[in-house]
Protein backbone atom coordinates (compact mmCIF):
# COMPACT_ATOMS: atom_id res chain seq x y z
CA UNK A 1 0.81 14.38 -17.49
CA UNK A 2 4.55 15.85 -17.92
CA UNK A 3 3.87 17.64 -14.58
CA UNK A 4 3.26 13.99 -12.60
CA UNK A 5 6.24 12.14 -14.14
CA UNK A 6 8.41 14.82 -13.21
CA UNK A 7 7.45 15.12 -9.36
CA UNK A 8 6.99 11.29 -9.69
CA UNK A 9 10.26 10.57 -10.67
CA UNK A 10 11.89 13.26 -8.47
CA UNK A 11 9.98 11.06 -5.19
CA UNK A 12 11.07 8.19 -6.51
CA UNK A 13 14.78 9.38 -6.44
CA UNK A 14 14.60 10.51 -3.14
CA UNK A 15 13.68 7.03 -1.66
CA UNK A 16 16.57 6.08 -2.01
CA UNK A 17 18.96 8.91 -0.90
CA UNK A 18 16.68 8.00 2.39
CA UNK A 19 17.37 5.76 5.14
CA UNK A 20 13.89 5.60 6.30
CA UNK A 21 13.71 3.72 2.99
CA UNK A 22 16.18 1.44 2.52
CA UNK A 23 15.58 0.69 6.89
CA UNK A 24 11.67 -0.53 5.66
CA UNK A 25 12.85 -2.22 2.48
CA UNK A 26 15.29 -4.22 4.49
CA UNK A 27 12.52 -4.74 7.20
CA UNK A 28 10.40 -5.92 4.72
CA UNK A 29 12.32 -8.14 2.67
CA UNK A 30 14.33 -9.78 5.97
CA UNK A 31 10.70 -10.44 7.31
CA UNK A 32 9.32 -12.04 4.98
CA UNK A 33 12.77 -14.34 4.27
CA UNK A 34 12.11 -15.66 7.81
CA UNK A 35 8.76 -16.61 6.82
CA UNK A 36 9.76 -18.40 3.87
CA UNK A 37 12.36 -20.19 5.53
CA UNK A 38 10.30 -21.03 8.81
CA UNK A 39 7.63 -22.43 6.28
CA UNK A 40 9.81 -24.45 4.38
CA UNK A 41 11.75 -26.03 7.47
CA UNK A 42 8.34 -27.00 8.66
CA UNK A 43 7.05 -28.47 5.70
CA UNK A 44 10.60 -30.72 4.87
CA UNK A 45 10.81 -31.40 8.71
CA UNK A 46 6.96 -32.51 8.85
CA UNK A 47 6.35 -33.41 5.23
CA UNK A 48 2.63 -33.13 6.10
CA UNK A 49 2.05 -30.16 3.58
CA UNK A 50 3.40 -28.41 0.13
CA UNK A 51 4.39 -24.48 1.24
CA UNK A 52 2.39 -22.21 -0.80
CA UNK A 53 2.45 -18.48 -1.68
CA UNK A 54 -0.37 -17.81 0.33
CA UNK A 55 1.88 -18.07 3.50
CA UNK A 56 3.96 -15.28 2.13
CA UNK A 57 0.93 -13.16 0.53
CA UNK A 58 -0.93 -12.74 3.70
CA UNK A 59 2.21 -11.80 6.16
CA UNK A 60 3.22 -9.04 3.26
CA UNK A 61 -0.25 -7.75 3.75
CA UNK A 62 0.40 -7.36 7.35
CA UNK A 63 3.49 -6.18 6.82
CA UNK A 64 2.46 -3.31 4.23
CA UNK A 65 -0.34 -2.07 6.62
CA UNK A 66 2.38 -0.99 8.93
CA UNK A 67 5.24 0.24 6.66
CA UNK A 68 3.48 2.16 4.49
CA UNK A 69 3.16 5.14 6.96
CA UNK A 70 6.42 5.85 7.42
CA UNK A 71 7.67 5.84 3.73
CA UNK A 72 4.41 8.12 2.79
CA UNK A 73 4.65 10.48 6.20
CA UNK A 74 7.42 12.78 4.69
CA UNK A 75 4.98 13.37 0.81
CA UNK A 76 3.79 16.35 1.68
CA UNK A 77 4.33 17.06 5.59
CA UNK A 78 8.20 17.64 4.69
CA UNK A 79 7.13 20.08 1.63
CA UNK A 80 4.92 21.73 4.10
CA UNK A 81 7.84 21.72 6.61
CA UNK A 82 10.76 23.42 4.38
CA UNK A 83 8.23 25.92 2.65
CA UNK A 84 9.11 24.24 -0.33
CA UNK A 85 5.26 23.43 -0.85
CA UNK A 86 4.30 27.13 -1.39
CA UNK A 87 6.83 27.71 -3.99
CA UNK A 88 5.59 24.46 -5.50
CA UNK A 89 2.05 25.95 -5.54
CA UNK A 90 3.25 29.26 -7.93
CA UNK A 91 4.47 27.25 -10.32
CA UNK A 92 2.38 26.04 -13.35
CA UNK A 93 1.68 22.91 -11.35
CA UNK A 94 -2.14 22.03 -10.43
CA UNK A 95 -2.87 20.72 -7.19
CA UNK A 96 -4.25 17.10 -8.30
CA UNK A 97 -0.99 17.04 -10.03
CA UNK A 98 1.14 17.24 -7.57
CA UNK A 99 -0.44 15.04 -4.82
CA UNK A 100 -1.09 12.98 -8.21
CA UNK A 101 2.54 12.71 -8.73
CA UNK A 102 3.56 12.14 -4.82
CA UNK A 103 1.33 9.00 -5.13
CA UNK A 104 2.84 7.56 -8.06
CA UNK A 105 6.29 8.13 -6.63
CA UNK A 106 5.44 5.95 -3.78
CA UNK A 107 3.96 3.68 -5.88
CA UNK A 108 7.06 3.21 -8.24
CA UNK A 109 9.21 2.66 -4.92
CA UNK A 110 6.68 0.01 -3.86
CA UNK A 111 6.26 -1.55 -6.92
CA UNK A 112 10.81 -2.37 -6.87
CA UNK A 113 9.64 -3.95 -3.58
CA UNK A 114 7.26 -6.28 -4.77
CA UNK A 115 9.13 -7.34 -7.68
CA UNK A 116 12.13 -8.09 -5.15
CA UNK A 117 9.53 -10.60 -3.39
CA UNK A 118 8.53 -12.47 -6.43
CA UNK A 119 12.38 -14.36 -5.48
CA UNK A 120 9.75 -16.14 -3.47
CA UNK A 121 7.01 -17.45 -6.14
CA UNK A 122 10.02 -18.39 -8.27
CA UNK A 123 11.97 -20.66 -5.96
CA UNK A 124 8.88 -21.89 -5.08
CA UNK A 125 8.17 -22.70 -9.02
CA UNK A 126 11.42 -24.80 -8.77
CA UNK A 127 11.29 -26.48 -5.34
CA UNK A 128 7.61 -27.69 -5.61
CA UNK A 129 6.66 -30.63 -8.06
CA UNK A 130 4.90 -29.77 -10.73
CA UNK A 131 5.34 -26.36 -9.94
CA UNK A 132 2.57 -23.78 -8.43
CA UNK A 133 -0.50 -22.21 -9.80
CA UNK A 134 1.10 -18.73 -11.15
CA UNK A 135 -1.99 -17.53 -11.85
CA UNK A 136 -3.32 -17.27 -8.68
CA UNK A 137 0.42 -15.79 -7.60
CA UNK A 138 -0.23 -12.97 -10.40
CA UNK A 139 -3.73 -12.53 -8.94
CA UNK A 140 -2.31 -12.67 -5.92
CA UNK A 141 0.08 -9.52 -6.34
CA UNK A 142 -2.67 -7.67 -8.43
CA UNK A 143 -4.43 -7.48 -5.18
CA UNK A 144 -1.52 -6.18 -3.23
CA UNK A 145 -0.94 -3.73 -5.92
CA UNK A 146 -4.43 -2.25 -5.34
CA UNK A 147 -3.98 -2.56 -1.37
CA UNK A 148 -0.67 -0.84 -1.60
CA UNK A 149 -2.15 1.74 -3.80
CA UNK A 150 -4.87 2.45 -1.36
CA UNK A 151 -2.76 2.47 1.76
CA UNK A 152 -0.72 5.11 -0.10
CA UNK A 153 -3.48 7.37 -1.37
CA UNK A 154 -4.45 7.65 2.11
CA UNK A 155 -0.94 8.35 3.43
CA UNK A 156 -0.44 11.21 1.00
CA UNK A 157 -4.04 12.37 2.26
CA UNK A 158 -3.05 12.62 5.80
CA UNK A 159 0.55 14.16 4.56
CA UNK A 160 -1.65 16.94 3.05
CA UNK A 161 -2.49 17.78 6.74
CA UNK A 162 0.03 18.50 8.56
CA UNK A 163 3.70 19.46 8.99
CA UNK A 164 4.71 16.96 11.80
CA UNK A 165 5.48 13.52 10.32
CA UNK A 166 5.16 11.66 13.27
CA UNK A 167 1.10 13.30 13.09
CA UNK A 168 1.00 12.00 10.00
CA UNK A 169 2.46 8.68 10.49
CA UNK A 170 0.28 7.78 13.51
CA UNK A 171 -2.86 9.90 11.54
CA UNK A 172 -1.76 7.14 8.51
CA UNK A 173 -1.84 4.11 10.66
CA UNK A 174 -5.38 4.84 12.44
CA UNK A 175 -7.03 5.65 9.27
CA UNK A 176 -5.71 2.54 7.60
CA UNK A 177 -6.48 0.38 11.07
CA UNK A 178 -10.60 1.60 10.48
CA UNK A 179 -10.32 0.52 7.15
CA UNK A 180 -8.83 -2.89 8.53
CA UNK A 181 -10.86 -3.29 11.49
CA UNK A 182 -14.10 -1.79 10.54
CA UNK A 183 -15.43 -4.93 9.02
CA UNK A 184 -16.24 -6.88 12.50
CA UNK A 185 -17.89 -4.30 14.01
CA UNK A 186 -20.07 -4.39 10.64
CA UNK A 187 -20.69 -8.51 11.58
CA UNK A 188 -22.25 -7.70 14.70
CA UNK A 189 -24.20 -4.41 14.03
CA UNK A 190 -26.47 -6.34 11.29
CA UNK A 191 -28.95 -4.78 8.83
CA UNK A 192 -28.05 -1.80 6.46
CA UNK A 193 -25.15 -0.06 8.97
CA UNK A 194 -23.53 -3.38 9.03
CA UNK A 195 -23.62 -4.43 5.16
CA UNK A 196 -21.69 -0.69 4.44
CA UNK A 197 -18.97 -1.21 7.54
CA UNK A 198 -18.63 -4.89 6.11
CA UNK A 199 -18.31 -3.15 2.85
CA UNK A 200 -15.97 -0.42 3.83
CA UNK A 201 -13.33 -3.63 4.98
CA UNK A 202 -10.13 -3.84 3.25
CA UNK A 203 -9.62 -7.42 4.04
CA UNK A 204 -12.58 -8.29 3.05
CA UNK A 205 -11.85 -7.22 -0.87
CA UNK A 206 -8.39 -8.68 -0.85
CA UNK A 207 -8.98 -12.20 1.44
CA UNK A 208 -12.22 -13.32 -0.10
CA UNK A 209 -11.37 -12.25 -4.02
CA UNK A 210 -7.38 -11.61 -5.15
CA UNK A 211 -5.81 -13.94 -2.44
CA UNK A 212 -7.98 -16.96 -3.61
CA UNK A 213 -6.89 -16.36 -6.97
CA UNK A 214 -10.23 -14.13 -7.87
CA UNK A 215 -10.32 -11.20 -9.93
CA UNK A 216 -14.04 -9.50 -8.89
CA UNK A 217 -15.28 -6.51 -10.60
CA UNK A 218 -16.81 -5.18 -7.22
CA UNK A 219 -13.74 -5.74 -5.54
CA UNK A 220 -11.58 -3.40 -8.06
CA UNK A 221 -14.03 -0.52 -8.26
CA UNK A 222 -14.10 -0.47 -4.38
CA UNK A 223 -9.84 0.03 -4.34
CA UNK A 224 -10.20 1.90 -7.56
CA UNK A 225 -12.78 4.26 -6.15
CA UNK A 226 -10.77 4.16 -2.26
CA UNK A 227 -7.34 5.54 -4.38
CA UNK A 228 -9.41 8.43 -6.26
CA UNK A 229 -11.16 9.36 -2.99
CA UNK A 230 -8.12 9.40 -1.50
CA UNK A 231 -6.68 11.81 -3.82
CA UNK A 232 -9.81 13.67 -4.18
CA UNK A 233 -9.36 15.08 -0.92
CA UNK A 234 -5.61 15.49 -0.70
CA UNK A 235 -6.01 17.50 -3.39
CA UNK A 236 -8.93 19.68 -1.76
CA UNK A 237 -6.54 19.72 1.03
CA UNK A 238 -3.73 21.04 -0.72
CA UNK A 239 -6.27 23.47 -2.88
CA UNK A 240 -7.25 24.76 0.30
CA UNK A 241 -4.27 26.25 1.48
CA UNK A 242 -4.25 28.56 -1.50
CA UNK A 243 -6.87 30.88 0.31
CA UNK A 244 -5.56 30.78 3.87
């Protein structure tokens, strides 16, 4: 465990000696302070609805989907890019550790965003009478966690693959864009093929379960079992380059 806090903590640090970093936290954050504006503008212009978190929950989804690739790109393609990932590998270091520890870097850096957001829940707390559900908020976020967590696990597995960032960026965002997509096809196809595609959908375990304010069991093995999957093969990735 001492081997993934230290390369966690070393990613972490170099988020923000990065300008890719701070350029997609900005993004991020400016974003979704349009949103919350624009939705509260409407609602005090048109006082025909109370704003709600769910109108900043589901653009941040959005908005993660696309981000995510370029802050994970540089885990292991820029290791594999210096040579600095085959000194890495004769060290005392095992290979789940490592990509272990790239993940949970990511994830710290992440998880500073989404604190940063909860601005949002909070002056929402105060503006609307008698407050909001914070429940549902915290359910909410525990969703995103898991989505966040997934989207990363498969960024650091693409990272594992090649050199170029920009290969892994785009190989990032296609493999995450199945995962997103693969759902509707799933609706159409029917029968057994259709019930896994349909299962395989990322919206599906985050729309129908955390963003309603639902905690399901199925719905956390299937991101707790997409992260370890994830890693499982960056790993083997990473393993494999020990014999070439």
């Amino acid at each position: 465990m001492r081997n993934i806090w230290v390369i966690a903590k070393r990613e972490f640090k170099l988020y923000f000696i990065s300008p890719i970093a701070y350029a997609v936290m900005f993004l991020i954050l400016f974003v979704l302070g349009l949103i919350f504006y624009s939705s509260f503008y409407f609602a005090a212009s048109t006082q025909q609805y109370v704003p709600s978190m769910k109108e900043i929950l589901s653009p941040m989804v959005t908005i993660f989907l696309f981000t995510t690739p370029a802050i994970t790109m540089r885990l292991l393609a820029d290791e594999q890019k210096t040579g600095t990932l085959e000194v890495l590998m004769t060290k005392p270091i095992r290979d789940w550790e490592l990509v272990l520890g790239k993940w949970l870097g990511a994830m710290l850096f992440f998880i500073v965003i989404l604190l940063l957001t909860w601005i949002y829940p909070l002056i929402l707390n105060i503006v609307v009478k008698p407050g909001i559900e914070m429940g549902s908020v915290i359910t909410g976020y525990l969703g995103l966690l898991l989505l966040i967590g997934s989207f990363i696990a498969i960024g650091v597995f693409a990272s594992s693959l090649f050199s170029n960032q920009i290969a892994v960026f785009f190989t990032t965002l296609g493999i995450l864009l199945i995962f997103w997509l693969i759902d509707y096809p799933g609706q159409a196809f029917g029968g057994v093929a259709g019930s896994v595609m349909q299962y395989l959908g990322l919206t599906q375990h985050y729309f129908n379960s955390f963003y309603a304010g639902v905690i399901e069991i199925k719905d956390l093995v299937y991101f707790l079992s997409l992260i370890t999957f994830a890693l499982f093969l960056g790993s083997a990735s990473v393993e494999s380059r020990r014999w070439r």
